[in-house]
Protein backbone atom coordinates (compact mmCIF):
# COMPACT_ATOMS: atom_id res chain seq x y z
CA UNK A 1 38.78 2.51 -44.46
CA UNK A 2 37.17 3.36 -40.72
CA UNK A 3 38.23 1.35 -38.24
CA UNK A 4 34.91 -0.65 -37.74
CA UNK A 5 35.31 -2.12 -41.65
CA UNK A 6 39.01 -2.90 -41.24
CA UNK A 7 38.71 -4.89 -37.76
CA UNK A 8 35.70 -6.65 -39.68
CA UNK A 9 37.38 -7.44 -42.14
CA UNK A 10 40.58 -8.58 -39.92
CA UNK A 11 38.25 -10.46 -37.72
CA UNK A 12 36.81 -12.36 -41.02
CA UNK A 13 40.75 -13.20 -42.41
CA UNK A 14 41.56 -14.61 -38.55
CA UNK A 15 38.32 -16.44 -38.72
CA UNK A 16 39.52 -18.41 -41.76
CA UNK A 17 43.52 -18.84 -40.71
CA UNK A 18 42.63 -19.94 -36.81
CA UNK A 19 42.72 -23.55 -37.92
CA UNK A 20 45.63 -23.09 -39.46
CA UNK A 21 47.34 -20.67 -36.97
CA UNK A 22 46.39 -23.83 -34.16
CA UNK A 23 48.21 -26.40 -36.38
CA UNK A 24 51.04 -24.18 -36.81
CA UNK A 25 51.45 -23.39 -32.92
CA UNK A 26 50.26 -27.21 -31.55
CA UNK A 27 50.58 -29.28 -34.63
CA UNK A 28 47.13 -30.53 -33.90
CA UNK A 29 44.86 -32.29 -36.59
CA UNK A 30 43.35 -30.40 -39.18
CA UNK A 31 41.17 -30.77 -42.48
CA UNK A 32 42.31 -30.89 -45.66
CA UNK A 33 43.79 -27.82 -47.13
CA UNK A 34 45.36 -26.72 -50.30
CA UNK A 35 49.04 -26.78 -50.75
CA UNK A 36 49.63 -23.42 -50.86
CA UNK A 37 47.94 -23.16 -46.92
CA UNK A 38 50.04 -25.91 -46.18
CA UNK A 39 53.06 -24.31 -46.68
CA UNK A 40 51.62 -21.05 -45.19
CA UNK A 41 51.56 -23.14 -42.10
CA UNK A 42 55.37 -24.66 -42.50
CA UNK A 43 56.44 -20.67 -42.88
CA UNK A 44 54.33 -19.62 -39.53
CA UNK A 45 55.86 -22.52 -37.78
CA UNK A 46 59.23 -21.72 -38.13
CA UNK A 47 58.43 -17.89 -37.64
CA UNK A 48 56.21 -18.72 -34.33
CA UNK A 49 60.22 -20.65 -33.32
CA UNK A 50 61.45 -16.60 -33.52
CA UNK A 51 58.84 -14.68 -32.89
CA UNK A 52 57.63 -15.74 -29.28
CA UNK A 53 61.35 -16.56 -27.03
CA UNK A 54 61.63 -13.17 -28.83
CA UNK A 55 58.76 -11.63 -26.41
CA UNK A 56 59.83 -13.94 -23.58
CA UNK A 57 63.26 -12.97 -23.76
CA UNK A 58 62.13 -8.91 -23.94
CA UNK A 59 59.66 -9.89 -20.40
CA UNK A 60 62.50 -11.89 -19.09
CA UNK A 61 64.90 -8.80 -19.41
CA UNK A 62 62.03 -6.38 -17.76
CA UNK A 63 61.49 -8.63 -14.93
CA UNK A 64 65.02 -9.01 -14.20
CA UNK A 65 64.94 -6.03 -11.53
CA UNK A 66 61.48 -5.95 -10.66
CA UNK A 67 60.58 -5.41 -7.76
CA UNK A 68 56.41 -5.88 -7.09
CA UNK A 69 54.56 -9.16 -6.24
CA UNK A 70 52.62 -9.73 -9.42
CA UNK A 71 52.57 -8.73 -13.22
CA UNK A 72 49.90 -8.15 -15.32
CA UNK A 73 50.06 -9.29 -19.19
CA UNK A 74 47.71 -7.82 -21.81
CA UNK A 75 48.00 -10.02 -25.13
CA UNK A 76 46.34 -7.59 -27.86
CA UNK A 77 45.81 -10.01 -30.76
CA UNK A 78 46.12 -13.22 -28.91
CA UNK A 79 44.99 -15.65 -31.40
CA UNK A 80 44.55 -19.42 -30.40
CA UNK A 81 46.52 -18.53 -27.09
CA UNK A 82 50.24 -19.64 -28.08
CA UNK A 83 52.20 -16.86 -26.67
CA UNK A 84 49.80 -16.46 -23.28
CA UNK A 85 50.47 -20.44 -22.79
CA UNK A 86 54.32 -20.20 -23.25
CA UNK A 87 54.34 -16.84 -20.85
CA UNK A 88 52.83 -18.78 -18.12
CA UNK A 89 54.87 -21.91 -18.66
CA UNK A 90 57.67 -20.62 -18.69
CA UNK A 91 57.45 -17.09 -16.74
CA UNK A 92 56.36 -18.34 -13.39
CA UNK A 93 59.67 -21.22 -13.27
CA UNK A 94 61.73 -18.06 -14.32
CA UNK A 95 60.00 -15.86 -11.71
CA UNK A 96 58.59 -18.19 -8.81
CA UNK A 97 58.03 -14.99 -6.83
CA UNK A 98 56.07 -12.80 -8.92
CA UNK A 99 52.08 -13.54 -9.74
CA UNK A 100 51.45 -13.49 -13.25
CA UNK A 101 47.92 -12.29 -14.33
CA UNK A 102 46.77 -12.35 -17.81
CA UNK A 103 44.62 -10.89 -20.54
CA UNK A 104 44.22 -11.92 -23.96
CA UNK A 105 41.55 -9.81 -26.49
CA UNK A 106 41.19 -11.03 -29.76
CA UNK A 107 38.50 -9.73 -32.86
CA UNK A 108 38.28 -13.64 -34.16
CA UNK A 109 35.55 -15.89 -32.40
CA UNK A 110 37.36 -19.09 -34.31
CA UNK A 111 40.94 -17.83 -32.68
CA UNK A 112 39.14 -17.85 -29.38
CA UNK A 113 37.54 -20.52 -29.85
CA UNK A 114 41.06 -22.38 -30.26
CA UNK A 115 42.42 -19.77 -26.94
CA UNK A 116 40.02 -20.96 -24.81
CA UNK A 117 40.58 -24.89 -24.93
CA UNK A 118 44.60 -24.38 -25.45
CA UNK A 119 44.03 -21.83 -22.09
CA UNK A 120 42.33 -24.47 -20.51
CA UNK A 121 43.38 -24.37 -16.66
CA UNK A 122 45.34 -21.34 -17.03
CA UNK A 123 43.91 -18.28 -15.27
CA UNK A 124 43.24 -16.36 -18.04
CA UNK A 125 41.12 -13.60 -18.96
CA UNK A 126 39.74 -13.57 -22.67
CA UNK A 127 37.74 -11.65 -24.68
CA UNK A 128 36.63 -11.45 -28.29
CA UNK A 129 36.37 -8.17 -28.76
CA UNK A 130 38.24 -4.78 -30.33
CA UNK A 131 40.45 -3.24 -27.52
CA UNK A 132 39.03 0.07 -28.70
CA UNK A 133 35.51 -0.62 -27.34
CA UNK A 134 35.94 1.89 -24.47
CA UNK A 135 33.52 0.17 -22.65
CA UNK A 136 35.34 -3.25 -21.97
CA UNK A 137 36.63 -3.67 -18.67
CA UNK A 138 39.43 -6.17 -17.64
CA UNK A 139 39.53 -7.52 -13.90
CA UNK A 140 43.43 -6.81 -14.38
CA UNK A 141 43.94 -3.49 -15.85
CA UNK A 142 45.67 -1.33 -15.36
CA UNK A 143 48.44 -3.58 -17.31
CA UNK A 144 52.28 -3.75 -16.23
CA UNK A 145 52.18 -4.64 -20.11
CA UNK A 146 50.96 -5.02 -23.32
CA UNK A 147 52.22 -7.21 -26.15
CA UNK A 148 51.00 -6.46 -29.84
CA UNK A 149 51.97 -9.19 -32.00
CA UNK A 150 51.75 -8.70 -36.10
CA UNK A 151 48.31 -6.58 -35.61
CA UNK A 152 49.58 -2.81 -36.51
CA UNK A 153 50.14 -4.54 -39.89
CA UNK A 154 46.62 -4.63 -40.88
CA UNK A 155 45.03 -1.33 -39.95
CA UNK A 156 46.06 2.00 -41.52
CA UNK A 157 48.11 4.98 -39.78
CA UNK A 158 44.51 6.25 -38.23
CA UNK A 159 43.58 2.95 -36.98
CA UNK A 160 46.77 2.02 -36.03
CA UNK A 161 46.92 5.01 -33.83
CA UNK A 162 43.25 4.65 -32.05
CA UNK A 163 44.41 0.87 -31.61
CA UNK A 164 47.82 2.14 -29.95
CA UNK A 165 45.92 4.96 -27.62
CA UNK A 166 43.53 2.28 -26.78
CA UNK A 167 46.30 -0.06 -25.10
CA UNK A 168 48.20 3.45 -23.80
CA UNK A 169 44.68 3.88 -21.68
CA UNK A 170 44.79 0.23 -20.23
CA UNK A 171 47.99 0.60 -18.43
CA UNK A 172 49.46 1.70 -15.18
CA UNK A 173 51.64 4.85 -15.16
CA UNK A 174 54.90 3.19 -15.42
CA UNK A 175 53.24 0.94 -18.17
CA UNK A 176 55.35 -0.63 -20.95
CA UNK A 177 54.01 -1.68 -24.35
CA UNK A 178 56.40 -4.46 -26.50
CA UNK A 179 55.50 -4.21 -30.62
CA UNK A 180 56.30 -6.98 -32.97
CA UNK A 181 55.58 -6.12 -36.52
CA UNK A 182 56.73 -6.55 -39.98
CA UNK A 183 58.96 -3.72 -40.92
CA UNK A 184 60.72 -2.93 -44.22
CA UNK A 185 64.37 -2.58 -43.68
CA UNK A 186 65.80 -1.39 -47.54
CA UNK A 187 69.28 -2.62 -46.72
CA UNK A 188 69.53 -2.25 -50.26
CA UNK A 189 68.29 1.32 -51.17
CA UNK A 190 66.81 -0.24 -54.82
CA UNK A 191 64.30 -2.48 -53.12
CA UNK A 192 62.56 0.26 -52.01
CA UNK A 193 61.41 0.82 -55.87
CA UNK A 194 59.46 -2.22 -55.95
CA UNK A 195 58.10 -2.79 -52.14
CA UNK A 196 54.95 -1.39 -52.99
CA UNK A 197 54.49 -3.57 -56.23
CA UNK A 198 55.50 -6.88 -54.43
CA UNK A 199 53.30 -5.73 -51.47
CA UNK A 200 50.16 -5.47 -53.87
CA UNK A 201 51.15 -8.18 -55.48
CA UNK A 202 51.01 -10.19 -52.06
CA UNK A 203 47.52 -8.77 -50.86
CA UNK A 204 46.10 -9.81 -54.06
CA UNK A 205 47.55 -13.43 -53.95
CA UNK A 206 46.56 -13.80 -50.15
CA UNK A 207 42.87 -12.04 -50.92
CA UNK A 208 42.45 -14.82 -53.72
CA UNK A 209 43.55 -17.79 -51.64
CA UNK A 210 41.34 -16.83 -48.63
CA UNK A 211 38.23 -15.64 -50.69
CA UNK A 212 38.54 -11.93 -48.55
CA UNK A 213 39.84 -8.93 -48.75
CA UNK A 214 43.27 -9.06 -47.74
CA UNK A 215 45.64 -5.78 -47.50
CA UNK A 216 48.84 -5.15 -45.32
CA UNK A 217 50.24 -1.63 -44.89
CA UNK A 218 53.62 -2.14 -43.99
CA UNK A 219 56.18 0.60 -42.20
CA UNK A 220 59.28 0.93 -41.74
CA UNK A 221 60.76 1.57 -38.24
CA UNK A 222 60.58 5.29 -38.25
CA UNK A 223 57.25 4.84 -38.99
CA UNK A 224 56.37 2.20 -36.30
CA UNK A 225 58.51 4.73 -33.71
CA UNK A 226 56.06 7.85 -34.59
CA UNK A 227 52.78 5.78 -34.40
CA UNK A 228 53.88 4.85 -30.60
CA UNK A 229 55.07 8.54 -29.97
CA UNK A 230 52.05 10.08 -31.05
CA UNK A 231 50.14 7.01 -29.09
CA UNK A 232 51.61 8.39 -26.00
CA UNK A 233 54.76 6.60 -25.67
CA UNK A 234 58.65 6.75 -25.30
CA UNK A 235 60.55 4.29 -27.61
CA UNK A 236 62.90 2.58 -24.91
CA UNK A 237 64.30 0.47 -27.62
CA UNK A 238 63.95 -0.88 -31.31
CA UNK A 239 65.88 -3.74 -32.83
CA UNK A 240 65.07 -6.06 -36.17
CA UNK A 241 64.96 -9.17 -34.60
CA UNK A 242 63.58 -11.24 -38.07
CA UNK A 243 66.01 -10.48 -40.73
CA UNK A 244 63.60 -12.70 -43.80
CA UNK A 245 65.58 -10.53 -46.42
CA UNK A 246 66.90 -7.45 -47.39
CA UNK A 247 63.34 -6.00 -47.43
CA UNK A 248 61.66 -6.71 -44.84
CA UNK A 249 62.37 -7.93 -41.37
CA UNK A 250 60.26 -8.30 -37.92
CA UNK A 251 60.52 -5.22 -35.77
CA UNK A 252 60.32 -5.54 -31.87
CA UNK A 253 59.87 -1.98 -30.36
CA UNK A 254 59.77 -1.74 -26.31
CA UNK A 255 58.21 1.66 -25.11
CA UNK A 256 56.78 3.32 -21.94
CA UNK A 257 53.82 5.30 -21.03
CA UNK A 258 55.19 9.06 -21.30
């Protein structure tokens, strides 16, 4: 699938989970939904609970010995704004020196919709676009980083890649780039028969329930490691940081601009 179908189909899935992705994140008030949604939402909530001191613990270790006046943060994938609103809770009482700037690009108008009101008095940039339109300019790139949340998941090795080179262009030389994505682990060599079953399986279940096509192409790490590398970038470090089973876990992969 080109890029340009897969990001509007993405963009079309997003549209239809932002609600949902804002209750799970703020607990806000929502409209009725089926039970199976509901519990989609119970599942992200806990996951959000990992997933984002995760990042702020990876930012808190890079700013540990840094040494400049302000930081620039590019959220690729920034949904209804939950990890951009933690970061600059939290990052400036951390780091009372350092200016934080931020970005946040998103393909959903409905998860920007939600970014811009949770955003609200926060300088923050947004944008709903694709971070591969070459001609979108941020007022603060080039980026000290990048953070890609869950996104690699839904594009294939080719998009992937043009997604990954796009970010790569958008920061400074000493630029670093900090993955999260769902990663299959095989701790147990037999699961690795029937990941590709289940997988379909799940697409077809989640394409049903959201009335689009739904499809995730999960990697495993070595996988993730040569998408970055052939991006541009040096794997600093790599570390399963979700362990949901003994199939599949959340990867977080820190790298730098080569």
């Amino acid at each position: 699938m080109s890029l340009e179908a897969e990001i509007e189909n993405c963009g079309k899935i997003h549209d239809i989970l932002a609600e949902h992705w804002n209750w799970a994140y703020y607990d806000t008030a929502h409209s009725d939904t089926s039970w199976l949604l509901a519990e989609y939402v119970n599942r992200l909530k806990s996951d959000i609970e990992d997933r984002v001191p995760t990042i702020i613990n990876e930012l808190t270790d890079i700013l540990e010995d840094y040494k400049d006046e302000s930081f620039s943060i590019l959220d690729v994938g920034c949904g209804v704004g939950g990890f951009l609103k933690r970061t600059l809770t939290v990052m400036p009482e951390k780091f009372p020196l350092v200016a934080f700037k931020a970005s946040g690009i998103d393909i959903s108008d409905e998860m920007i919709v939600y970014a811009r009101k949770n955003l609200h008095g926060l300088d923050v940039e947004l944008f709903c676009e694709s971070i591969t339109d070459r001609a979108l300019k941020f007022k603060n790139e080039p980026f000290d980083i990048a953070i890609l949340m869950v996104t690699l998941s839904f594009y294939n090795d080719e998009n992937a890649k043009e997604i990954l080179c796009s970010i790569h262009d958008r920061l400074n030389e000493d630029g670093l780039i900090v993955v999260m994505d769902f990663a299959w682990s095989y701790k147990w060599s037999g699961f690795k028969l029937f990941s590709k079953p289940l997988q379909r399986l799940t697409d077809m279940f989640f394409s049903h329930l959201l009335g689009e096509s739904f499809r995730f192409n999960n990697r495993n790490e070595e996988q993730l490691l040569a998408l970055l590398n052939e991006a541009g970038f040096e794997v600093v470090k790599s570390y399963l940081s979700e362990k949901k089973s003994g199939m599949k876990g959340m990867q977080v992969i820190r790298a730098r601009v080569k």
